[in-house]
C-alpha atoms as a PDB file:
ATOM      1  CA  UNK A   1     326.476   8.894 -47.990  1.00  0.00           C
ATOM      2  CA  UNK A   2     323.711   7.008 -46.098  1.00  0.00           C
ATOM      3  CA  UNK A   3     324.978   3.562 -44.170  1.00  0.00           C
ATOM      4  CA  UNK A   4     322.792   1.404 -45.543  1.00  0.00           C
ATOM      5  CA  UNK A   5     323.428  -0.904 -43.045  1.00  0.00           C
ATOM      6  CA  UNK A   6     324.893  -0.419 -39.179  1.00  0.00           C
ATOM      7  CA  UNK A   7     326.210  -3.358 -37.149  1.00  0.00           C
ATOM      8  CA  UNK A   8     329.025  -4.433 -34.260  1.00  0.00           C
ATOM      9  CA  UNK A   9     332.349  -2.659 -36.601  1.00  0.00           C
ATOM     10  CA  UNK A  10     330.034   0.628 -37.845  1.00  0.00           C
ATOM     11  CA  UNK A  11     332.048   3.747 -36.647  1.00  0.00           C
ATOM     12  CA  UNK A  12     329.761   5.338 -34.052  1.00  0.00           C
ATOM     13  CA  UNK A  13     330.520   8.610 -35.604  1.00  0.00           C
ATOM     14  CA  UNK A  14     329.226   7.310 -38.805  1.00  0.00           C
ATOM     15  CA  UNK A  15     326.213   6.206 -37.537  1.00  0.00           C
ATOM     16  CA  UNK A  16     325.409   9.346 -35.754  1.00  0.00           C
ATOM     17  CA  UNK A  17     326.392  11.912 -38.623  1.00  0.00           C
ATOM     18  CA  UNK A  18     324.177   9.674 -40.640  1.00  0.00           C
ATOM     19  CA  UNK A  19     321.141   9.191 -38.370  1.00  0.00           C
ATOM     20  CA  UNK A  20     321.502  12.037 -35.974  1.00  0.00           C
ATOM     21  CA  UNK A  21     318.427  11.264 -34.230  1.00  0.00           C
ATOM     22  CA  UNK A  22     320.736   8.414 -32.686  1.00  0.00           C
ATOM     23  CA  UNK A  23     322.412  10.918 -30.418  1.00  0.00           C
ATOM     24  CA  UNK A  24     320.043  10.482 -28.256  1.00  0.00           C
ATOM     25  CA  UNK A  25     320.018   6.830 -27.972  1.00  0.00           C
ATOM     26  CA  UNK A  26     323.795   6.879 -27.174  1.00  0.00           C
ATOM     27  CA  UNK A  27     323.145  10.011 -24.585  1.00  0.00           C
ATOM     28  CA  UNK A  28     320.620   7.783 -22.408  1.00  0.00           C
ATOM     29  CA  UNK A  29     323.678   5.127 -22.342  1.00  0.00           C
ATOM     30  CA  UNK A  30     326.374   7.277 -21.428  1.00  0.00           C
ATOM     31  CA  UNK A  31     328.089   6.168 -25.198  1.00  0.00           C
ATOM     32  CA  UNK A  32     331.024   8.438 -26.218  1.00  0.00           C
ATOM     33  CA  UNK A  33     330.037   9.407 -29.652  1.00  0.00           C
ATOM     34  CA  UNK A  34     331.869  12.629 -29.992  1.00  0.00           C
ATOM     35  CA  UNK A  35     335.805  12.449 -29.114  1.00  0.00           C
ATOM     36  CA  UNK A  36     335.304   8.716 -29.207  1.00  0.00           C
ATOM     37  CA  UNK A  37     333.471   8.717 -32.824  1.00  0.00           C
ATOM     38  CA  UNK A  38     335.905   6.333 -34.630  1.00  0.00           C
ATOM     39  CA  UNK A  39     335.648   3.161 -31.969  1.00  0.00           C
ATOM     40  CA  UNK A  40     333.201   0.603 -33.203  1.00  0.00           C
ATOM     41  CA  UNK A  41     329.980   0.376 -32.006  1.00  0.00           C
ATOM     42  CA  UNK A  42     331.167  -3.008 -30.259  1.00  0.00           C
ATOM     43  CA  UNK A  43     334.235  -1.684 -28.603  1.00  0.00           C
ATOM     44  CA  UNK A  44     331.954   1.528 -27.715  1.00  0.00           C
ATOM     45  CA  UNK A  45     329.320  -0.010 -25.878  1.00  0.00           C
ATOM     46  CA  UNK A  46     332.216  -2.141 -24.031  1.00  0.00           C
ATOM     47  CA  UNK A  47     333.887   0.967 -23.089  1.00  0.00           C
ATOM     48  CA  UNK A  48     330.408   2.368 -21.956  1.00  0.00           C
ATOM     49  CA  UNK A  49     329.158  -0.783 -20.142  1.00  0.00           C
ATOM     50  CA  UNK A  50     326.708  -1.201 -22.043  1.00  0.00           C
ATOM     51  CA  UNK A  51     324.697  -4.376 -23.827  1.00  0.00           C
ATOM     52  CA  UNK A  52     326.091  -4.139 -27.599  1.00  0.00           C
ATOM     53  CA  UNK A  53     322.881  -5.966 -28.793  1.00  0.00           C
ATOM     54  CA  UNK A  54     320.270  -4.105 -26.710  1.00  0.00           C
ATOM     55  CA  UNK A  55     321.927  -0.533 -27.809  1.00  0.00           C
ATOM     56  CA  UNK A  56     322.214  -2.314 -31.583  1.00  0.00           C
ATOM     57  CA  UNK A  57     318.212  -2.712 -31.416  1.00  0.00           C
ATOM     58  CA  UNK A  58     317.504   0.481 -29.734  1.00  0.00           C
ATOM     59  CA  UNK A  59     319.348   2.157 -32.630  1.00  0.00           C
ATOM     60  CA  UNK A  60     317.884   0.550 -35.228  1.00  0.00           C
ATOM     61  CA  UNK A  61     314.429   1.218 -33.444  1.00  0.00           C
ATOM     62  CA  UNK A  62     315.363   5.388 -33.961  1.00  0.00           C
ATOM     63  CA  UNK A  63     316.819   4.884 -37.447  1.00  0.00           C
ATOM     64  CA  UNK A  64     313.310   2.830 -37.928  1.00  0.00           C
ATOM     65  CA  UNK A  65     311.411   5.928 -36.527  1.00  0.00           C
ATOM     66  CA  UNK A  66     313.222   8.629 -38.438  1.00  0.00           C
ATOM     67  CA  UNK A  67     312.866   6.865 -41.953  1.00  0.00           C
ATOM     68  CA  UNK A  68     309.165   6.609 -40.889  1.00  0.00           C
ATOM     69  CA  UNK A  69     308.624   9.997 -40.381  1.00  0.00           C
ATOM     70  CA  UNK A  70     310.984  11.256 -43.201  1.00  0.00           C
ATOM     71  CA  UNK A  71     313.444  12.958 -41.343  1.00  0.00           C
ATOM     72  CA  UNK A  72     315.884  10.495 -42.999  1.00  0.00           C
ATOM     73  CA  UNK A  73     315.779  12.177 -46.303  1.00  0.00           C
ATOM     74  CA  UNK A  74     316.414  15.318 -45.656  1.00  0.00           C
ATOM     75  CA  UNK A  75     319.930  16.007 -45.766  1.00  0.00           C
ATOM     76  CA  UNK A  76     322.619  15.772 -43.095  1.00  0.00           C
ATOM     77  CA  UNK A  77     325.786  17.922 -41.927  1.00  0.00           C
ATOM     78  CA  UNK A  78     327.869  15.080 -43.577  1.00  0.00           C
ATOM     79  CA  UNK A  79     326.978  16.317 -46.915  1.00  0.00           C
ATOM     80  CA  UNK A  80     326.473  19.951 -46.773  1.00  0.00           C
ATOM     81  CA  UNK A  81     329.033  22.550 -47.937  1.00  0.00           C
ATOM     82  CA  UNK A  82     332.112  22.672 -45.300  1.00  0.00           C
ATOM     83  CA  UNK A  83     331.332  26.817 -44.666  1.00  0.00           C
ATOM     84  CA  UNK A  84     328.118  25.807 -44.250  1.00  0.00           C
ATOM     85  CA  UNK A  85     329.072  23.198 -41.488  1.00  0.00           C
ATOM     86  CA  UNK A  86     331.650  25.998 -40.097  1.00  0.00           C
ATOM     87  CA  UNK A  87     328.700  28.619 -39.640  1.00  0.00           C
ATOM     88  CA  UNK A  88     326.597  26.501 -38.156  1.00  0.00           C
ATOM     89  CA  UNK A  89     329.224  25.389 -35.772  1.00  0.00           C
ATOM     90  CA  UNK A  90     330.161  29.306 -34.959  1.00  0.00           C
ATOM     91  CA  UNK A  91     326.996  30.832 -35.017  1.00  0.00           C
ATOM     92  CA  UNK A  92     324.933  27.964 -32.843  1.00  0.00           C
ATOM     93  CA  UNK A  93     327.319  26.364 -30.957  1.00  0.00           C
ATOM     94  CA  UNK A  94     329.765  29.073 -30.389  1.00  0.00           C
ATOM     95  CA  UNK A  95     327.130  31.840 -29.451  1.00  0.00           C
ATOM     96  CA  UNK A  96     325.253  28.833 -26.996  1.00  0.00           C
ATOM     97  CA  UNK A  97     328.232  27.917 -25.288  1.00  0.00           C
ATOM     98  CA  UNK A  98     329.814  31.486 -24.313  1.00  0.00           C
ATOM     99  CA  UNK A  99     325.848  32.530 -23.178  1.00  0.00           C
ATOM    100  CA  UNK A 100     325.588  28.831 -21.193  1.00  0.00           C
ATOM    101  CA  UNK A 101     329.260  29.601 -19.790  1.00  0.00           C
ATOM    102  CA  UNK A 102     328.395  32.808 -18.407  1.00  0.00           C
ATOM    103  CA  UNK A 103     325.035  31.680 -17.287  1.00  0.00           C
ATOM    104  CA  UNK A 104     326.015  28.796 -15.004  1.00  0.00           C
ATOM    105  CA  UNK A 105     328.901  30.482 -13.707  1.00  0.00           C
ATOM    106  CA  UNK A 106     326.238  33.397 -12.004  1.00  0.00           C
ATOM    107  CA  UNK A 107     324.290  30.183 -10.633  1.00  0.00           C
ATOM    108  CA  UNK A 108     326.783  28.352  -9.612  1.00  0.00           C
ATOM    109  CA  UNK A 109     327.979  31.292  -7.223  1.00  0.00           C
ATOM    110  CA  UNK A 110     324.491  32.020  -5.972  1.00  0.00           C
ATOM    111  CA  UNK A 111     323.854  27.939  -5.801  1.00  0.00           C
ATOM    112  CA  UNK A 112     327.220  27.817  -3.564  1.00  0.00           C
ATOM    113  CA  UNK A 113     326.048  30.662  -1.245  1.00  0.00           C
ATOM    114  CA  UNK A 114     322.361  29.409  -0.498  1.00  0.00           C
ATOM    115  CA  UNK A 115     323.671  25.597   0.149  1.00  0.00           C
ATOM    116  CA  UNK A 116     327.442  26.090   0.864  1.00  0.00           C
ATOM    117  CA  UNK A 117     326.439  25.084   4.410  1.00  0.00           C
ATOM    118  CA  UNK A 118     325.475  21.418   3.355  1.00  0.00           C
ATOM    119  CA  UNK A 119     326.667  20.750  -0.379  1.00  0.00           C
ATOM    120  CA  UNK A 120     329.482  22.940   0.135  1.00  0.00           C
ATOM    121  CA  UNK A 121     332.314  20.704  -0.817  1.00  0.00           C
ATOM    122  CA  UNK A 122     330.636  18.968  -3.872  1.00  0.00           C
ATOM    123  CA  UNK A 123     329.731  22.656  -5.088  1.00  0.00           C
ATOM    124  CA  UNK A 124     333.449  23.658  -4.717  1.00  0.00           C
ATOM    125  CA  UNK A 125     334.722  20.798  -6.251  1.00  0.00           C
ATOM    126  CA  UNK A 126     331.765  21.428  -9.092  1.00  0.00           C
ATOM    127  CA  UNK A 127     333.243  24.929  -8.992  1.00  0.00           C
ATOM    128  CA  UNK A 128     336.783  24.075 -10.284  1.00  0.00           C
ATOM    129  CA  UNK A 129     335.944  21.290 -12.426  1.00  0.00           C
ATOM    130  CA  UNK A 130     333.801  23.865 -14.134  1.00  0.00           C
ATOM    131  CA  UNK A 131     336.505  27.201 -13.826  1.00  0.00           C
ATOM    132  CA  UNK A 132     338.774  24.774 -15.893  1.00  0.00           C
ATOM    133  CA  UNK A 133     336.330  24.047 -18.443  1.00  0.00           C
ATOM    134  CA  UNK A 134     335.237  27.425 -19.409  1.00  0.00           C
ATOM    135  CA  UNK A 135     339.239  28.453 -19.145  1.00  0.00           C
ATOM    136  CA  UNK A 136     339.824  25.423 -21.694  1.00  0.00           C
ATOM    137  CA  UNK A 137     337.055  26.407 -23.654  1.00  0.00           C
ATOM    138  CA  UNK A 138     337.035  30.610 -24.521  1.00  0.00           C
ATOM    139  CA  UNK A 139     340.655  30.074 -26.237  1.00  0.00           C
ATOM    140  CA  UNK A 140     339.200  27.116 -27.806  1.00  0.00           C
ATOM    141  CA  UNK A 141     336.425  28.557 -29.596  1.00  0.00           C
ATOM    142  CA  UNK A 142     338.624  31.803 -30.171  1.00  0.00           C
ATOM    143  CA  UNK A 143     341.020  29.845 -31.893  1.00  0.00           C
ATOM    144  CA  UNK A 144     338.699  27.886 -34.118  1.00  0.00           C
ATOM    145  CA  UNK A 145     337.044  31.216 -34.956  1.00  0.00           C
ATOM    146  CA  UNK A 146     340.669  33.205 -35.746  1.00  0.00           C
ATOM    147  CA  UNK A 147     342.555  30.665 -37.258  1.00  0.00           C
ATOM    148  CA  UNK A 148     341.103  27.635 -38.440  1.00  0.00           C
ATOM    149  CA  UNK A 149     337.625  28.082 -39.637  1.00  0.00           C
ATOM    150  CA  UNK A 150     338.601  30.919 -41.599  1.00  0.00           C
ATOM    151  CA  UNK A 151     341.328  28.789 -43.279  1.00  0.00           C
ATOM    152  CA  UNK A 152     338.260  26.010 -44.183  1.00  0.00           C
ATOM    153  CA  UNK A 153     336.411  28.144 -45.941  1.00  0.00           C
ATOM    154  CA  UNK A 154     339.117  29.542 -47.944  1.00  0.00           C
ATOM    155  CA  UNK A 155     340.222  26.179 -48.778  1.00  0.00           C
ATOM    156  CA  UNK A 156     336.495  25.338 -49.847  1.00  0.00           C
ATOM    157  CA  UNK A 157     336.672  28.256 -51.841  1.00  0.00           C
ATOM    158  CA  UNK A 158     339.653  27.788 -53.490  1.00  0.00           C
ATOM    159  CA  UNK A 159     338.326  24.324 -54.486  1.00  0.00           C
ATOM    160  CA  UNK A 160     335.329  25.652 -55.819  1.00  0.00           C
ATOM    161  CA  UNK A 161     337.428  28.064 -58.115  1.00  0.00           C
ATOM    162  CA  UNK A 162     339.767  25.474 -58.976  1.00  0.00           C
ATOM    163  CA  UNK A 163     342.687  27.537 -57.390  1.00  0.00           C
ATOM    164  CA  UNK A 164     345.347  26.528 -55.778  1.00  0.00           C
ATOM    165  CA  UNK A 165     344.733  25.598 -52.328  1.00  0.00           C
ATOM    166  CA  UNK A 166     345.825  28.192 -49.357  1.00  0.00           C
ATOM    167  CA  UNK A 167     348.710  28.072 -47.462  1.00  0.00           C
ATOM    168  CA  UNK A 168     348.853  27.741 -43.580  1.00  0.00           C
ATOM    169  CA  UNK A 169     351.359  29.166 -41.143  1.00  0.00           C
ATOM    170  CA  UNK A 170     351.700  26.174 -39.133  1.00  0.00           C
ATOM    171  CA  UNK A 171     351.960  23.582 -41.734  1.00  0.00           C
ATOM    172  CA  UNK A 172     349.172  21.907 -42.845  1.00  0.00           C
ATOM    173  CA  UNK A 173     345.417  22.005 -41.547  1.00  0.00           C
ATOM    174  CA  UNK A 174     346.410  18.616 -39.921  1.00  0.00           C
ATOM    175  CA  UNK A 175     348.027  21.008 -37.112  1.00  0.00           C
ATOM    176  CA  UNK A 176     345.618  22.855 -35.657  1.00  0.00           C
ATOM    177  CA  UNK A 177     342.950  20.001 -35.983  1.00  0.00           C
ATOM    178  CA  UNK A 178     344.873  17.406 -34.030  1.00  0.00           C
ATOM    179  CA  UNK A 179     345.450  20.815 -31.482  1.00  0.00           C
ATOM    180  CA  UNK A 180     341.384  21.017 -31.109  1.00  0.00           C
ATOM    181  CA  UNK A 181     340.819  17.259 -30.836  1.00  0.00           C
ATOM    182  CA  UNK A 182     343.634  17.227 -27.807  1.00  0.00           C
ATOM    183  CA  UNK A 183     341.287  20.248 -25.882  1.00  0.00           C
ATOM    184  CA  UNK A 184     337.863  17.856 -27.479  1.00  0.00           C
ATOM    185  CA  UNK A 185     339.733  15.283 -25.286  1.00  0.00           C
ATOM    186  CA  UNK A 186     340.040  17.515 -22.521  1.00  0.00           C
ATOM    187  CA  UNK A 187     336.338  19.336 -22.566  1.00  0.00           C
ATOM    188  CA  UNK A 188     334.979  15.470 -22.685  1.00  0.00           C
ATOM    189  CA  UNK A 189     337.262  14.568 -19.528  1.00  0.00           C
ATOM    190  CA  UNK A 190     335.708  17.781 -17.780  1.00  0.00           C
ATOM    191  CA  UNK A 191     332.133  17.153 -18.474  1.00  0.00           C
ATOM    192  CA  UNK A 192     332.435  13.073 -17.412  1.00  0.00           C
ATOM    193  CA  UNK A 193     334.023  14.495 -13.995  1.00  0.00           C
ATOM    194  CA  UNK A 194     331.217  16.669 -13.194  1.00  0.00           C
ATOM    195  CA  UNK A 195     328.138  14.494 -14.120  1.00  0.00           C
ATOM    196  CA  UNK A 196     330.254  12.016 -11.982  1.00  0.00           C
ATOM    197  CA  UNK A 197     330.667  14.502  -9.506  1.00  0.00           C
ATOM    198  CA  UNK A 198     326.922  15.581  -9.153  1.00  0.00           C
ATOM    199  CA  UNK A 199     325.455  11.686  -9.355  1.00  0.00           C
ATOM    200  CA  UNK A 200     324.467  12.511 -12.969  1.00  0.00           C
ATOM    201  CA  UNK A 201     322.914  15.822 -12.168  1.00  0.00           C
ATOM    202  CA  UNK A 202     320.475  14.333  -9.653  1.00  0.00           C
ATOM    203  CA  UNK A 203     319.716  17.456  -7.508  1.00  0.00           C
ATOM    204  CA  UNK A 204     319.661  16.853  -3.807  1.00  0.00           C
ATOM    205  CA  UNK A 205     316.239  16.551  -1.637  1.00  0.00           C
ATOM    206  CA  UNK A 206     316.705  20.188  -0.444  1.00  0.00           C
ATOM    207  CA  UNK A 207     317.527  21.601  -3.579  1.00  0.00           C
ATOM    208  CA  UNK A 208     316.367  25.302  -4.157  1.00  0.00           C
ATOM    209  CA  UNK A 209     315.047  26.108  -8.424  1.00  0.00           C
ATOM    210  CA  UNK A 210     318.603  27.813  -8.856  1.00  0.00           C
ATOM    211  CA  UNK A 211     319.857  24.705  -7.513  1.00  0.00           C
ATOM    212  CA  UNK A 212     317.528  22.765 -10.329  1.00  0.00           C
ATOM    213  CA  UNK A 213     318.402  25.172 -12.559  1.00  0.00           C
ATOM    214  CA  UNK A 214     322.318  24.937 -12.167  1.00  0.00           C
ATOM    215  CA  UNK A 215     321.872  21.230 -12.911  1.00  0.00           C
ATOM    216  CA  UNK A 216     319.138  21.935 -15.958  1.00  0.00           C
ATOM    217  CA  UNK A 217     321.838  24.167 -17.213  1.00  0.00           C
ATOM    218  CA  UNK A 218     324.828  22.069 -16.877  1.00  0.00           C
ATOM    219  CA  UNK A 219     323.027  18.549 -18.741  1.00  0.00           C
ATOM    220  CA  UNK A 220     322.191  21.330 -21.383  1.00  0.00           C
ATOM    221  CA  UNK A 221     325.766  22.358 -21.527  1.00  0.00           C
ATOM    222  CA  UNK A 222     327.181  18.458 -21.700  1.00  0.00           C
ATOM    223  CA  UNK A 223     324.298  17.721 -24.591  1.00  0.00           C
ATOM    224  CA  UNK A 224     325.523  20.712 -26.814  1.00  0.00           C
ATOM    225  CA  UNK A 225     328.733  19.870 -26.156  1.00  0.00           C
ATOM    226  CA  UNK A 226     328.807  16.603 -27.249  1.00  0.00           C
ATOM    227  CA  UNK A 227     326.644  17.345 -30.212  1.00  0.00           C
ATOM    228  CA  UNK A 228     329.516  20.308 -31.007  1.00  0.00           C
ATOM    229  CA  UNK A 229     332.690  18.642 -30.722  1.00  0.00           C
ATOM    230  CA  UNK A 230     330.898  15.517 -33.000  1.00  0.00           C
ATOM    231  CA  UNK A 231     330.186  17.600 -35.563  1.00  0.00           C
ATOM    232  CA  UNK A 232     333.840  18.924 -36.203  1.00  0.00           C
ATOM    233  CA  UNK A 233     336.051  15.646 -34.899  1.00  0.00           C
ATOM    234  CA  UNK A 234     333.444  13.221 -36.837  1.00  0.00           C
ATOM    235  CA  UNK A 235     332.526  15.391 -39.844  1.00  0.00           C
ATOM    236  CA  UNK A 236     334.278  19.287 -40.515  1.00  0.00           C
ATOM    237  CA  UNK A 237     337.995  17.942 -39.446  1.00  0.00           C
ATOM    238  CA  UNK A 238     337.820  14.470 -41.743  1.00  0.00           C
ATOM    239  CA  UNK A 239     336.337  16.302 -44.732  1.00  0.00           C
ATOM    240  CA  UNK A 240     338.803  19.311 -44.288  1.00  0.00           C
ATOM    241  CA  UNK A 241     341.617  17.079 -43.518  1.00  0.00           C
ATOM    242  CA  UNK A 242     340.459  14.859 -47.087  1.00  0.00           C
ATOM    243  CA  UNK A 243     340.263  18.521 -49.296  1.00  0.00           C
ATOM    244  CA  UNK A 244     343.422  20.098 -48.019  1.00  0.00           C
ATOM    245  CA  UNK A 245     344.706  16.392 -49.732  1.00  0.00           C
ATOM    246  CA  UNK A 246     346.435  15.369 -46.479  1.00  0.00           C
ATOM    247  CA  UNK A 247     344.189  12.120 -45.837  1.00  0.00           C
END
């Protein structure tokens, strides 16, 4: 349902799965919108440092421009069908991040080679911050794949048919959620490390275009990211969690 209103106690994952063009807003300000979805917008802009009435108006200003254009009405992810959701998750997200993975990993190498001489330790340190990521990650989207977005759709089935709901092997659906939002935790830990790391992805003055590139990559990476772990910890696991009935 549309917030009709947003102010210092809206959820910031509310106002983003409602107004998605806010993502951006909260992006620029370095807001956690994604594992950090259910904090206020008041105790979210404290945690980000940021002015709670300056990001209030700046919001507003987006919602302003997307009810404008019309982009308002059209439907969001918090009221389509849950396989829906799930495909879009697997098939965009999935497929982006195990091509983005495998694509900075080759730059990275080549980036550590050319300026290992000069950047060397930040790129190493870059290096294993990012190893661990994608070694967090691969199981991650494996798992939600295998196990648990299989079992959403046959639960959205089964309520569709009026049947009874299916069973899972680990309990309830509340399981393996509360497993991915741990490794959400974790990916979001990863990414604030290396835009730390890298001064926000500010290349240096003698950076090569693979050097650019690495960094292009990487804030592409962090943005999908963010995006993908909102849309399951702030939408798919609440509305799963609320039809299996354990809310």
């Amino acid at each position: 349902m549309t917030l009709q209103k947003i102010g210092p106690t809206t959820a910031i994952g509310d106002i983003v799965s409602n107004y998605p063009a806010t993502r951006r807003v909260l992006e620029e300000r370095g807001v956690d919108y994604c594992c950090g979805g259910a904090r206020t917008l008041q105790d979210a802009a404290a945690k980000a440092g940021t002015d709670m009435a300056a990001l209030l108006a700046a919001l507003e200003q987006a919602i302003a421009a997307t009810t404008a254009s019309g982009e308002a009405t059209k439907p969001s992810w918090a009221a389509e069908a849950l396989t829906k959701l799930v495909n879009h998750i697997e098939y965009t997200h999935h497929s982006y991040t195990r091509e983005a993975l495998q694509r900075i990993e080759g730059l990275l190498a080549k980036v550590l080679r050319a300026h290992g001489e000069h950047h060397g330790q930040m790129l190493r340190e870059l290096q294993t911050l990012f190893q661990a990521l994608q070694s967090d990650l691969l199981p991650h989207l494996q798992k939600e794949e295998q196990v648990l977005f299989p079992f959403i759709r046959r639960l959205e089935m089964a309520r569709l048919r009026h049947d009874e709901p299916p069973t899972m092997h680990c309990g309830t659906v509340l399981n393996p959620i509360r497993q991915m939002e741990t490794e959400h935790e974790a990916a979001g830990a990863a990414l604030a490390q290396m835009r730390a790391l890298t001064g926000g992805y500010a290349p240096p003055a003698d950076a090569c275009p693979t050097f650019m590139a690495l960094y292009d990559a990487l804030r592409e990476l962090e943005d999908d990211l963010h995006e993908h772990i909102h849309l399951e910890n702030n939408i798919l696991f609440p509305r799963s969690i609320a039809m299996a009935g354990n809310a």
